[in-house]
PDB file of N, CA and C in Angstrom:
ATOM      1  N   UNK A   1      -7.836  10.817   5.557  1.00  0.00           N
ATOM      2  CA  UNK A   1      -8.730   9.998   4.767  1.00  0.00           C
ATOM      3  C   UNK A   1      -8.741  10.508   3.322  1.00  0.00           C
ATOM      4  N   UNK A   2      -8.506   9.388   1.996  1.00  0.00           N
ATOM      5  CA  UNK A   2      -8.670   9.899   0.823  1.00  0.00           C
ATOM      6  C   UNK A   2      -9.989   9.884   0.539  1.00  0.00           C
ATOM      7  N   UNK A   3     -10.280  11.292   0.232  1.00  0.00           N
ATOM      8  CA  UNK A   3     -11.697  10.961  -0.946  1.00  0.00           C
ATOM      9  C   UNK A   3     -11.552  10.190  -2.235  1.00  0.00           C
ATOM     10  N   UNK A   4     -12.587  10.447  -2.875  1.00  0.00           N
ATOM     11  CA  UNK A   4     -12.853   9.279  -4.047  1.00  0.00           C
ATOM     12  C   UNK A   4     -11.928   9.407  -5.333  1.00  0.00           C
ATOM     13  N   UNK A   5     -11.856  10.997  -5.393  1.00  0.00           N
ATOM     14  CA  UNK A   5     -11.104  11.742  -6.186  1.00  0.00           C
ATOM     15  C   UNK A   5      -9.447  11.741  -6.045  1.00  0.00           C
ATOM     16  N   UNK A   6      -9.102  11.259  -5.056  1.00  0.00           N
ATOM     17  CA  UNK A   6      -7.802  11.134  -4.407  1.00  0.00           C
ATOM     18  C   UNK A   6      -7.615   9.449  -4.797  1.00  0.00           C
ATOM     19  N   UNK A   7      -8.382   8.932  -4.541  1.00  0.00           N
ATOM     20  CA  UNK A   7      -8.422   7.820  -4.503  1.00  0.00           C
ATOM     21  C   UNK A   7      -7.748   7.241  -5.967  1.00  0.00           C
ATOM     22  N   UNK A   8      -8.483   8.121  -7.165  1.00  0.00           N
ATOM     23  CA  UNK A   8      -8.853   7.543  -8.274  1.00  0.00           C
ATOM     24  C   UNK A   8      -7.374   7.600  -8.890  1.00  0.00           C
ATOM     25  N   UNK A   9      -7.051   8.812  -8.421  1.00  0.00           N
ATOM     26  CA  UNK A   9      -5.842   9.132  -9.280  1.00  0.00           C
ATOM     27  C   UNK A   9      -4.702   8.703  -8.895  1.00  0.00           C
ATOM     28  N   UNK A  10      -4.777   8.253  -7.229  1.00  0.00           N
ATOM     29  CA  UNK A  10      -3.390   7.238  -6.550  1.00  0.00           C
ATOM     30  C   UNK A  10      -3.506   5.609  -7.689  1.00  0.00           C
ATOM     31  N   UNK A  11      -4.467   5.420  -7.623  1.00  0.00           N
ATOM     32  CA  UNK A  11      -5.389   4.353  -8.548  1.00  0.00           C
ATOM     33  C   UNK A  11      -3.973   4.247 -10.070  1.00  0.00           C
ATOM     34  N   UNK A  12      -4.536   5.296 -10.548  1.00  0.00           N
ATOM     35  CA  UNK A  12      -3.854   5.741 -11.931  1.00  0.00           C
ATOM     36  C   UNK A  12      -2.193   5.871 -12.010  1.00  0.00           C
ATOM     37  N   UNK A  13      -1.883   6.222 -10.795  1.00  0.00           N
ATOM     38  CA  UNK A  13      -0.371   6.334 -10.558  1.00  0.00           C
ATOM     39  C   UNK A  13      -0.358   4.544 -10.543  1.00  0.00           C
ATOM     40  N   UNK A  14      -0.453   4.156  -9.439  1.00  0.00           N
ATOM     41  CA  UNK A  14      -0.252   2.720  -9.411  1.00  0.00           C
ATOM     42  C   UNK A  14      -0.120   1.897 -10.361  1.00  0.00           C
ATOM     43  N   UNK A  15      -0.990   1.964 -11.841  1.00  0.00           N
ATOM     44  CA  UNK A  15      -1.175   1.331 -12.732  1.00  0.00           C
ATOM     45  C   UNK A  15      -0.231   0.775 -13.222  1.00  0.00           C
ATOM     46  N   UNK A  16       0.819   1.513 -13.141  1.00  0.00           N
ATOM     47  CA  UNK A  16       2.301   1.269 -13.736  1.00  0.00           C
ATOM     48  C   UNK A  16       3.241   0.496 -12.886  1.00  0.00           C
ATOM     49  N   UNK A  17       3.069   0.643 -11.521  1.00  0.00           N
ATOM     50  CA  UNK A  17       4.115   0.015 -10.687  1.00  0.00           C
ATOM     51  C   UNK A  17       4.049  -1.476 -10.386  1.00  0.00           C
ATOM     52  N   UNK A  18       5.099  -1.635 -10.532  1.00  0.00           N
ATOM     53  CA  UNK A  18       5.275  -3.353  -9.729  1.00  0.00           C
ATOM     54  C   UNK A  18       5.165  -3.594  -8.357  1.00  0.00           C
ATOM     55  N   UNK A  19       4.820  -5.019  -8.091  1.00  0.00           N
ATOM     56  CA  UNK A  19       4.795  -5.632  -6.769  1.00  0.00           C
ATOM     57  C   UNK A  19       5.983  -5.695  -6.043  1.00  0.00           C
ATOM     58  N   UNK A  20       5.974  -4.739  -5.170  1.00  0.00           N
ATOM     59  CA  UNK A  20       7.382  -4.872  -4.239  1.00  0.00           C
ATOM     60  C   UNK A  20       7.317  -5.379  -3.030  1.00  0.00           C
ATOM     61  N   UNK A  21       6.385  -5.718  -2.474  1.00  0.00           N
ATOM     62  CA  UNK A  21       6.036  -6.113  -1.051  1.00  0.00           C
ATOM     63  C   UNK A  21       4.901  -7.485  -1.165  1.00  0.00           C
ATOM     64  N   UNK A  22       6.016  -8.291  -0.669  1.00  0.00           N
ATOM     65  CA  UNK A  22       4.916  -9.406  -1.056  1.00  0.00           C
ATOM     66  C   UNK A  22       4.382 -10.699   0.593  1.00  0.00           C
ATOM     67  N   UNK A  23       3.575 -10.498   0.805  1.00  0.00           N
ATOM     68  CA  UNK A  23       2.871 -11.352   1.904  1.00  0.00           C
ATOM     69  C   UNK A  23       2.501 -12.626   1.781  1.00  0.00           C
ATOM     70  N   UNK A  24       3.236 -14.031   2.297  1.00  0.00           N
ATOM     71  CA  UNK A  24       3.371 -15.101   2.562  1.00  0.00           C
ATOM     72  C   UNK A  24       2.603 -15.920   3.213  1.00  0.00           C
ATOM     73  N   UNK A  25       3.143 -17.038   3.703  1.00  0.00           N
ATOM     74  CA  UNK A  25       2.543 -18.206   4.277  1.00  0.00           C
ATOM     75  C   UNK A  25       2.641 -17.487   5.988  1.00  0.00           C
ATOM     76  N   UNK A  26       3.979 -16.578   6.038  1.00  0.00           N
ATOM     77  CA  UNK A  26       4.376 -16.092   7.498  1.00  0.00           C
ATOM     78  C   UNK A  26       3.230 -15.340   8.036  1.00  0.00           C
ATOM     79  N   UNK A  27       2.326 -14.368   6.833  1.00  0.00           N
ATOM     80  CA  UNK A  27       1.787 -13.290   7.543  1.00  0.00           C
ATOM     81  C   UNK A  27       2.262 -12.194   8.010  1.00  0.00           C
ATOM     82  N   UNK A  28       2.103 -11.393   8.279  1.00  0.00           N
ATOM     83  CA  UNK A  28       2.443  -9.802   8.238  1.00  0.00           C
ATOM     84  C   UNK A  28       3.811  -9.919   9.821  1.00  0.00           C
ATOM     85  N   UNK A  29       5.014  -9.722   8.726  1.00  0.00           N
ATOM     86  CA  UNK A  29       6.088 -10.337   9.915  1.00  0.00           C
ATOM     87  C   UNK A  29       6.614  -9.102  10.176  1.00  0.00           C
ATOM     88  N   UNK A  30       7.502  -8.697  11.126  1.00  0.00           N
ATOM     89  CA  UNK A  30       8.450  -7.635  11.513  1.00  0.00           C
ATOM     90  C   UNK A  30       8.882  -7.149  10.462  1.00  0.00           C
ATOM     91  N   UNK A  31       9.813  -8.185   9.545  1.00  0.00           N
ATOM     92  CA  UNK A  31      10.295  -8.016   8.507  1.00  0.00           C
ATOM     93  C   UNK A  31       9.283  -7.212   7.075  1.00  0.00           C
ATOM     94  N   UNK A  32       7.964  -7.759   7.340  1.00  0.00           N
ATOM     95  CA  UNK A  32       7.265  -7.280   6.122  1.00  0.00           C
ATOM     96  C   UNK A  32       6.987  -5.736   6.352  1.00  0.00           C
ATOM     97  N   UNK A  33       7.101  -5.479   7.521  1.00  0.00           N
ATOM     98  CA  UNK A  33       6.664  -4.226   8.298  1.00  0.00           C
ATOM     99  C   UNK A  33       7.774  -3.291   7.958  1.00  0.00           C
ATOM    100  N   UNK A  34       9.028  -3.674   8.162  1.00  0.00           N
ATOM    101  CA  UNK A  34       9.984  -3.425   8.286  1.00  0.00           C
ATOM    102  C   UNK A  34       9.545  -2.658   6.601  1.00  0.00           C
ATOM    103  N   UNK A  35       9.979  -3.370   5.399  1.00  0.00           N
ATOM    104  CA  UNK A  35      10.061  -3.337   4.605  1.00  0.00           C
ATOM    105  C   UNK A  35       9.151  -2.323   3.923  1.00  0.00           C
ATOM    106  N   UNK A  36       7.858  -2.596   4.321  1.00  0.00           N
ATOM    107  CA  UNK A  36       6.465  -1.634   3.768  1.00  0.00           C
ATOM    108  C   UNK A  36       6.929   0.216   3.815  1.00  0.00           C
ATOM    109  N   UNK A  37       7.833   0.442   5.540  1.00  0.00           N
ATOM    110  CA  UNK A  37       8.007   1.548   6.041  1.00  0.00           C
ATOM    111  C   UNK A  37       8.878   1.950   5.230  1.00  0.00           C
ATOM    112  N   UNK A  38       9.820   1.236   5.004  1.00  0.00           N
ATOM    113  CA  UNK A  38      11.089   1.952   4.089  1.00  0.00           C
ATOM    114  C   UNK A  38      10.971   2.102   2.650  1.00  0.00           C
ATOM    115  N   UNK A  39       9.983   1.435   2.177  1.00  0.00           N
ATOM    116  CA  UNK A  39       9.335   1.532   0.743  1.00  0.00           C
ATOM    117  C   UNK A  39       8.428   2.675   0.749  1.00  0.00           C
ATOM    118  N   UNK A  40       7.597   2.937   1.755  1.00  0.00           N
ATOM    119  CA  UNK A  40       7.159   3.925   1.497  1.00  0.00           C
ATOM    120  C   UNK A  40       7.630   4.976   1.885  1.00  0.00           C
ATOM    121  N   UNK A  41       8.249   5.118   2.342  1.00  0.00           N
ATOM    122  CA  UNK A  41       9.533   6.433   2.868  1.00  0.00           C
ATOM    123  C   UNK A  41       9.544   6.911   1.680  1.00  0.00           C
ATOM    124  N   UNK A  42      10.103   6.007   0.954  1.00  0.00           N
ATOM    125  CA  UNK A  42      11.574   6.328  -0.627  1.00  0.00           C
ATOM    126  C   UNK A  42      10.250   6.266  -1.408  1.00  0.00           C
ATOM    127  N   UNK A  43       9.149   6.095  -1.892  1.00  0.00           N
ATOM    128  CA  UNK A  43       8.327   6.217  -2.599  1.00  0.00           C
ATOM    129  C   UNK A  43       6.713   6.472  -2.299  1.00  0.00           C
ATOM    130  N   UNK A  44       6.799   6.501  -1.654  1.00  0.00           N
ATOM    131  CA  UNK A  44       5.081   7.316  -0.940  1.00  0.00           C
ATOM    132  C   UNK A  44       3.753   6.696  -1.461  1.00  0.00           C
ATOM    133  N   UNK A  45       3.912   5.632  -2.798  1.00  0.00           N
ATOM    134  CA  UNK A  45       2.984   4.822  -2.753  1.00  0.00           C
ATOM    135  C   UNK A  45       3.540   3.623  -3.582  1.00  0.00           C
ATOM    136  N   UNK A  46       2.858   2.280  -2.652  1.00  0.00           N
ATOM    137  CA  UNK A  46       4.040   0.767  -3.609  1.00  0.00           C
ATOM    138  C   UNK A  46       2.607  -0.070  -3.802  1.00  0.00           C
ATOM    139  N   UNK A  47       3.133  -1.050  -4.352  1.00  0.00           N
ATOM    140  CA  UNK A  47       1.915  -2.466  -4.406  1.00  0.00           C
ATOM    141  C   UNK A  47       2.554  -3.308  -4.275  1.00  0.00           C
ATOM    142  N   UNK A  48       1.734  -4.193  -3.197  1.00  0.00           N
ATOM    143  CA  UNK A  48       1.714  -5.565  -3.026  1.00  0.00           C
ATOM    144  C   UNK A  48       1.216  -6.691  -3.081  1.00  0.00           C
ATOM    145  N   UNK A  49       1.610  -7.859  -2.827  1.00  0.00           N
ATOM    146  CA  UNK A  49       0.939  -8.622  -3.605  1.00  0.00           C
ATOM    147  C   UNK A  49       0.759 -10.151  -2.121  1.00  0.00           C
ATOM    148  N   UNK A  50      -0.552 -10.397  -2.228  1.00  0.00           N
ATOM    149  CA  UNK A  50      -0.774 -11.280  -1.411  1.00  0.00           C
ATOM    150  C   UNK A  50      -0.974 -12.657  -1.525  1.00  0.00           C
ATOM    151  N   UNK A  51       0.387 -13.923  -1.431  1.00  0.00           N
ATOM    152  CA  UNK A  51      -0.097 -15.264  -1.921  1.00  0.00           C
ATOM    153  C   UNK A  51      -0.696 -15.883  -1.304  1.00  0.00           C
ATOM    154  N   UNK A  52      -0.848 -16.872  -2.285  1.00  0.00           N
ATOM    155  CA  UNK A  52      -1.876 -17.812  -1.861  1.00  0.00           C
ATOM    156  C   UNK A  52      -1.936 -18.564  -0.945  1.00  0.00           C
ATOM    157  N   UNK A  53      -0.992 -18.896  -0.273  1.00  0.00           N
ATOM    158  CA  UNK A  53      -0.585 -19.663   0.980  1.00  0.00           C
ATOM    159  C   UNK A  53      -0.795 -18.457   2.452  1.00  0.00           C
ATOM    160  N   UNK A  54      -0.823 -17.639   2.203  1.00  0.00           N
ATOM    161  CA  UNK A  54      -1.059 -16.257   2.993  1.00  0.00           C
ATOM    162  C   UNK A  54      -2.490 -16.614   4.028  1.00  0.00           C
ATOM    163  N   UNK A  55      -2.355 -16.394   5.373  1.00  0.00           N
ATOM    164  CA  UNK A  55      -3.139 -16.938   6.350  1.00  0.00           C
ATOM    165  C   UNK A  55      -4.158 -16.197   6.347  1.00  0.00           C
ATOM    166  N   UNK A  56      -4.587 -14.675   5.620  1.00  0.00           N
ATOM    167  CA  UNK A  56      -6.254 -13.989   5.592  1.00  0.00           C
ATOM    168  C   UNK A  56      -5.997 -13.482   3.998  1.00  0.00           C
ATOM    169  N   UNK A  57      -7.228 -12.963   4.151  1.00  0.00           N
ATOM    170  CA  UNK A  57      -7.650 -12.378   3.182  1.00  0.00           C
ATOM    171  C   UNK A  57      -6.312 -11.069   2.220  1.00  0.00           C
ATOM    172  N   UNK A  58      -6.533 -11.017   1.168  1.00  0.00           N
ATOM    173  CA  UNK A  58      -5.659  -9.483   0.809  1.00  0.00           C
ATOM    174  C   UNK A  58      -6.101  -8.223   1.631  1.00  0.00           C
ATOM    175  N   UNK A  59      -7.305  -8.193   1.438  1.00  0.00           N
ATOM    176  CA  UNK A  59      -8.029  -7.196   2.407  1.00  0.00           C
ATOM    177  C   UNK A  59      -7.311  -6.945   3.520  1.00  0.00           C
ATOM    178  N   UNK A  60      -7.933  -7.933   4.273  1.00  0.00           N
ATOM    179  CA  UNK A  60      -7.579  -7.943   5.647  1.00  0.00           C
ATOM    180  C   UNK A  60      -5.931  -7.561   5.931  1.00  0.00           C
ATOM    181  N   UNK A  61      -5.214  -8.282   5.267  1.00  0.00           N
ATOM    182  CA  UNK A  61      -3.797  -8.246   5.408  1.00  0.00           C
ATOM    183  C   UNK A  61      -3.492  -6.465   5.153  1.00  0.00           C
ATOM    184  N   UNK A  62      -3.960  -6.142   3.923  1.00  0.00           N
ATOM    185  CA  UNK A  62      -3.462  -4.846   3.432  1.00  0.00           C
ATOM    186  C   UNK A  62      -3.703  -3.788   4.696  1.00  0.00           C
ATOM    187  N   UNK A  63      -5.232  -3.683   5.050  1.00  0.00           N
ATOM    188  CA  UNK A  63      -5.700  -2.960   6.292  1.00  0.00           C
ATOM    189  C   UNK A  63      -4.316  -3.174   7.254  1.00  0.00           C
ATOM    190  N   UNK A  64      -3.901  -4.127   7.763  1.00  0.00           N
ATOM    191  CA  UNK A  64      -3.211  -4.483   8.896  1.00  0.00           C
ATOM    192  C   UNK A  64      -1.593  -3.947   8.174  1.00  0.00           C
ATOM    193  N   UNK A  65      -1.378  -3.794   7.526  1.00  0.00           N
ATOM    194  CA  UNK A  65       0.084  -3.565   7.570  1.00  0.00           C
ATOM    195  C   UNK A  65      -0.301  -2.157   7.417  1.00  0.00           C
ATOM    196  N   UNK A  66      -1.550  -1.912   6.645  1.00  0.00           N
ATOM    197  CA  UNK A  66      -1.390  -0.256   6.395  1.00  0.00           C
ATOM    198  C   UNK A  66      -1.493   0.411   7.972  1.00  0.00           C
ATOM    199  N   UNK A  67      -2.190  -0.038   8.799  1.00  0.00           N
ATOM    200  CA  UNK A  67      -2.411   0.601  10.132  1.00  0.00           C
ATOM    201  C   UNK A  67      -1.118   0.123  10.764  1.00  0.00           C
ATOM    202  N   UNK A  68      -0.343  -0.693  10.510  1.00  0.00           N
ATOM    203  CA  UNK A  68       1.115  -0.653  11.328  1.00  0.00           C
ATOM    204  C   UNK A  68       2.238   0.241  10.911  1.00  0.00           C
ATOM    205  N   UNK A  69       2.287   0.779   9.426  1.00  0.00           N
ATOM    206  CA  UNK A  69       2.552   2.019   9.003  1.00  0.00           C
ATOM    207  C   UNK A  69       2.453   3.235   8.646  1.00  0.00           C
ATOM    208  N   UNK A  70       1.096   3.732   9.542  1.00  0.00           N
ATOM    209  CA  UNK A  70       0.215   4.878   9.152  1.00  0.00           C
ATOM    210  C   UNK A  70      -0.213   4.888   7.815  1.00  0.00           C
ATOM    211  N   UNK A  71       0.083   4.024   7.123  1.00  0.00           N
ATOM    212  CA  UNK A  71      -0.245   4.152   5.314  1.00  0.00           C
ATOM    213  C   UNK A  71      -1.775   4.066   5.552  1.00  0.00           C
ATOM    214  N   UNK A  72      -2.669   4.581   4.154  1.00  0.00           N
ATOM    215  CA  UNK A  72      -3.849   3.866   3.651  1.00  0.00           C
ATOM    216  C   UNK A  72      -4.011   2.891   2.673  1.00  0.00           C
ATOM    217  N   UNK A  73      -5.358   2.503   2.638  1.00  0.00           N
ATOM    218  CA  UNK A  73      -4.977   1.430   1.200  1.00  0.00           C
ATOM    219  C   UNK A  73      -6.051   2.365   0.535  1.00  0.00           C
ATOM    220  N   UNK A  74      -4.830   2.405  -0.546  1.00  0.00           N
ATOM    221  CA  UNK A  74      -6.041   2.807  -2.260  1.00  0.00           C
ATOM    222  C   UNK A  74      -7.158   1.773  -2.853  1.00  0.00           C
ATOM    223  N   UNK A  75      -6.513   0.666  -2.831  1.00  0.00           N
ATOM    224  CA  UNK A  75      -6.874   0.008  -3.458  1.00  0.00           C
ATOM    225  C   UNK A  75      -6.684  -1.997  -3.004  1.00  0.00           C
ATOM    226  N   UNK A  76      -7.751  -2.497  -3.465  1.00  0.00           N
ATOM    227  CA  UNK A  76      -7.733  -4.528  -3.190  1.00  0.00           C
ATOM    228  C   UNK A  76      -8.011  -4.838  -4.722  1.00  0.00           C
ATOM    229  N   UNK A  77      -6.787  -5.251  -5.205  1.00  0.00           N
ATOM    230  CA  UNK A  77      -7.914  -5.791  -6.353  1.00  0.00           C
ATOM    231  C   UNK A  77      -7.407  -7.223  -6.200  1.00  0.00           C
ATOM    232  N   UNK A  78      -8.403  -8.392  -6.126  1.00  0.00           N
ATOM    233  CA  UNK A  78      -7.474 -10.057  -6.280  1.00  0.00           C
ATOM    234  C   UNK A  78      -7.138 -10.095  -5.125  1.00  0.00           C
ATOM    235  N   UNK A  79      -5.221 -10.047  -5.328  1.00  0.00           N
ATOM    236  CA  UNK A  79      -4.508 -10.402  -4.085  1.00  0.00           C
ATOM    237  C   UNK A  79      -3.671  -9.205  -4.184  1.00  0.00           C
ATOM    238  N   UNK A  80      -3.803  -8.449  -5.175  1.00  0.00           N
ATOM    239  CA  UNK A  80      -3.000  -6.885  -5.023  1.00  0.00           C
ATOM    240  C   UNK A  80      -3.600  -5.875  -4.208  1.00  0.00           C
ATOM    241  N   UNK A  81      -2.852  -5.195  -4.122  1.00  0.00           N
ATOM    242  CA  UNK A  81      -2.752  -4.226  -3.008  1.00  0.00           C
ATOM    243  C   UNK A  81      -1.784  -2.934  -3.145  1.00  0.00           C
ATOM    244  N   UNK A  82      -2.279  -1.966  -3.029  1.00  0.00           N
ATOM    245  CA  UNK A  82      -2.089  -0.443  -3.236  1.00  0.00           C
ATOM    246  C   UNK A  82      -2.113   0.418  -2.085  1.00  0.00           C
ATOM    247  N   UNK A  83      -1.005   0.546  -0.930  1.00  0.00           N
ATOM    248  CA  UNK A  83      -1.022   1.408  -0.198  1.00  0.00           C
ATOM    249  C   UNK A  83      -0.484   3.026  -0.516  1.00  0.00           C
ATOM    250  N   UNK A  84      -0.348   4.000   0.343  1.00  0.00           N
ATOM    251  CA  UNK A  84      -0.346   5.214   0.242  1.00  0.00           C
ATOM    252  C   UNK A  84       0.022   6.087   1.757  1.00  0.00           C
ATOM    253  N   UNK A  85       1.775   6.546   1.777  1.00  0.00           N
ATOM    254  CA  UNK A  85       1.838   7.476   2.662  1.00  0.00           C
ATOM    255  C   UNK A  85       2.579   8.889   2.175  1.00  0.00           C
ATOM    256  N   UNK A  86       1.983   9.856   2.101  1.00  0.00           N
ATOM    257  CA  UNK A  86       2.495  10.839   1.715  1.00  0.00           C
ATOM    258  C   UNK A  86       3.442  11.693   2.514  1.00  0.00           C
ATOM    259  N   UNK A  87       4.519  12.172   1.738  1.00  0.00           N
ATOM    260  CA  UNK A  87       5.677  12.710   2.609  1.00  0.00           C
ATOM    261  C   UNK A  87       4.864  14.457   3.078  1.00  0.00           C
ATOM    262  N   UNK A  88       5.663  14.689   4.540  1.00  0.00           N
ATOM    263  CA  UNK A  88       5.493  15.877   4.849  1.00  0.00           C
ATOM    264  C   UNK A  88       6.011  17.201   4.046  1.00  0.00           C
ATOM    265  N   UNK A  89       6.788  16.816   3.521  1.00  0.00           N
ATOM    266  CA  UNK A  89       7.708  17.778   2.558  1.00  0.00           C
ATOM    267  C   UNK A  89       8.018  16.985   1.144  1.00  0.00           C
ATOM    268  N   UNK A  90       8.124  17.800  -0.104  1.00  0.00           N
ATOM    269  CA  UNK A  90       8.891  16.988  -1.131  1.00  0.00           C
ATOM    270  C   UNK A  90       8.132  16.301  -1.825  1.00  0.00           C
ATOM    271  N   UNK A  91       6.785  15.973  -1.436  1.00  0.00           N
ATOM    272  CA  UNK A  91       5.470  14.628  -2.023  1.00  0.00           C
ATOM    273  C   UNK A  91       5.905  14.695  -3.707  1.00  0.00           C
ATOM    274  N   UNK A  92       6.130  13.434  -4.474  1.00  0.00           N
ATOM    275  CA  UNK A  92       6.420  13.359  -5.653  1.00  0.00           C
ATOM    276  C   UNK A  92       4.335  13.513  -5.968  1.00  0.00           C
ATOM    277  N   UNK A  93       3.563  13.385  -5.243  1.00  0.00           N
ATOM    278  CA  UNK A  93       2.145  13.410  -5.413  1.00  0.00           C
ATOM    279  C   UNK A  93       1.394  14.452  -5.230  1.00  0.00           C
ATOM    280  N   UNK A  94       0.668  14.988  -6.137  1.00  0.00           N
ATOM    281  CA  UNK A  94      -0.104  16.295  -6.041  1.00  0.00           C
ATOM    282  C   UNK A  94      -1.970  16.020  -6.046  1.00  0.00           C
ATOM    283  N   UNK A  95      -2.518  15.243  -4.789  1.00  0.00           N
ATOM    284  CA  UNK A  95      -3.473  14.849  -5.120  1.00  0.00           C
ATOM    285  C   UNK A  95      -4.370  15.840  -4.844  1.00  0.00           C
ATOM    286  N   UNK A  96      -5.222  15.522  -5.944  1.00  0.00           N
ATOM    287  CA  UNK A  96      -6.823  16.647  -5.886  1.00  0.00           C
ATOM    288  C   UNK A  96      -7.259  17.041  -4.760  1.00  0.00           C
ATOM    289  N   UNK A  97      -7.624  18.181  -4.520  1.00  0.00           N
ATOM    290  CA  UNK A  97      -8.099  18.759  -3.429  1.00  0.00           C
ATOM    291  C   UNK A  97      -9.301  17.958  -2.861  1.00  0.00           C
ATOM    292  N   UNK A  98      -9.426  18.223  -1.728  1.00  0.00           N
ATOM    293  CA  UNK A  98     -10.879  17.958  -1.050  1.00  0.00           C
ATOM    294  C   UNK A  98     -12.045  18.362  -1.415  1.00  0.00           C
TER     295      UNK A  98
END
């Protein structure tokens, strides 16, 4: 679980990155799953983006892919979305202590 302080600064990293994972009319498919895992492999935190034709909420959606990839979500803002899995070794991320 991130604290607030963890939170803020995944927050701040994000600011800069683009939407790489984007959720459809399909809903959270094999494929999107597929995709989330290997993005966050190679980068340990991405954003996505949830359209409008998309069958729930950003919320909702983000929760659900993040619990199908052990990720968390940082962040909902709109229809964006900010997950977070940190590598066991190597983390390009040095987040604030507890």
């Amino acid at each position: 679980m991130l604290t607030s302080k963890q939170r803020a600064y995944l927050r701040g990293q994000a600011n800069k990155l683009e939407a790489i994972l984007h959720v459809g009319k399909g809903g959270i498919s094999d494929t999107v799953i597929r995709q989330a895992d290997d993005a966050l492999t190679a980068r340990e935190l991405i954003k996505g983006k949830v359209l409008e034709s998309a069958p729930d909420t950003a919320r909702a959606l983000a929760e659900a892919v993040a619990s199908s990839v052990q990720a968390q979500v940082v962040q909902v803002i709109g229809r964006t979305f900010v997950l977070f899995r940190q590598k066991e070794k190597d983390s390009q991320y040095t987040l604030p202590r507890k």
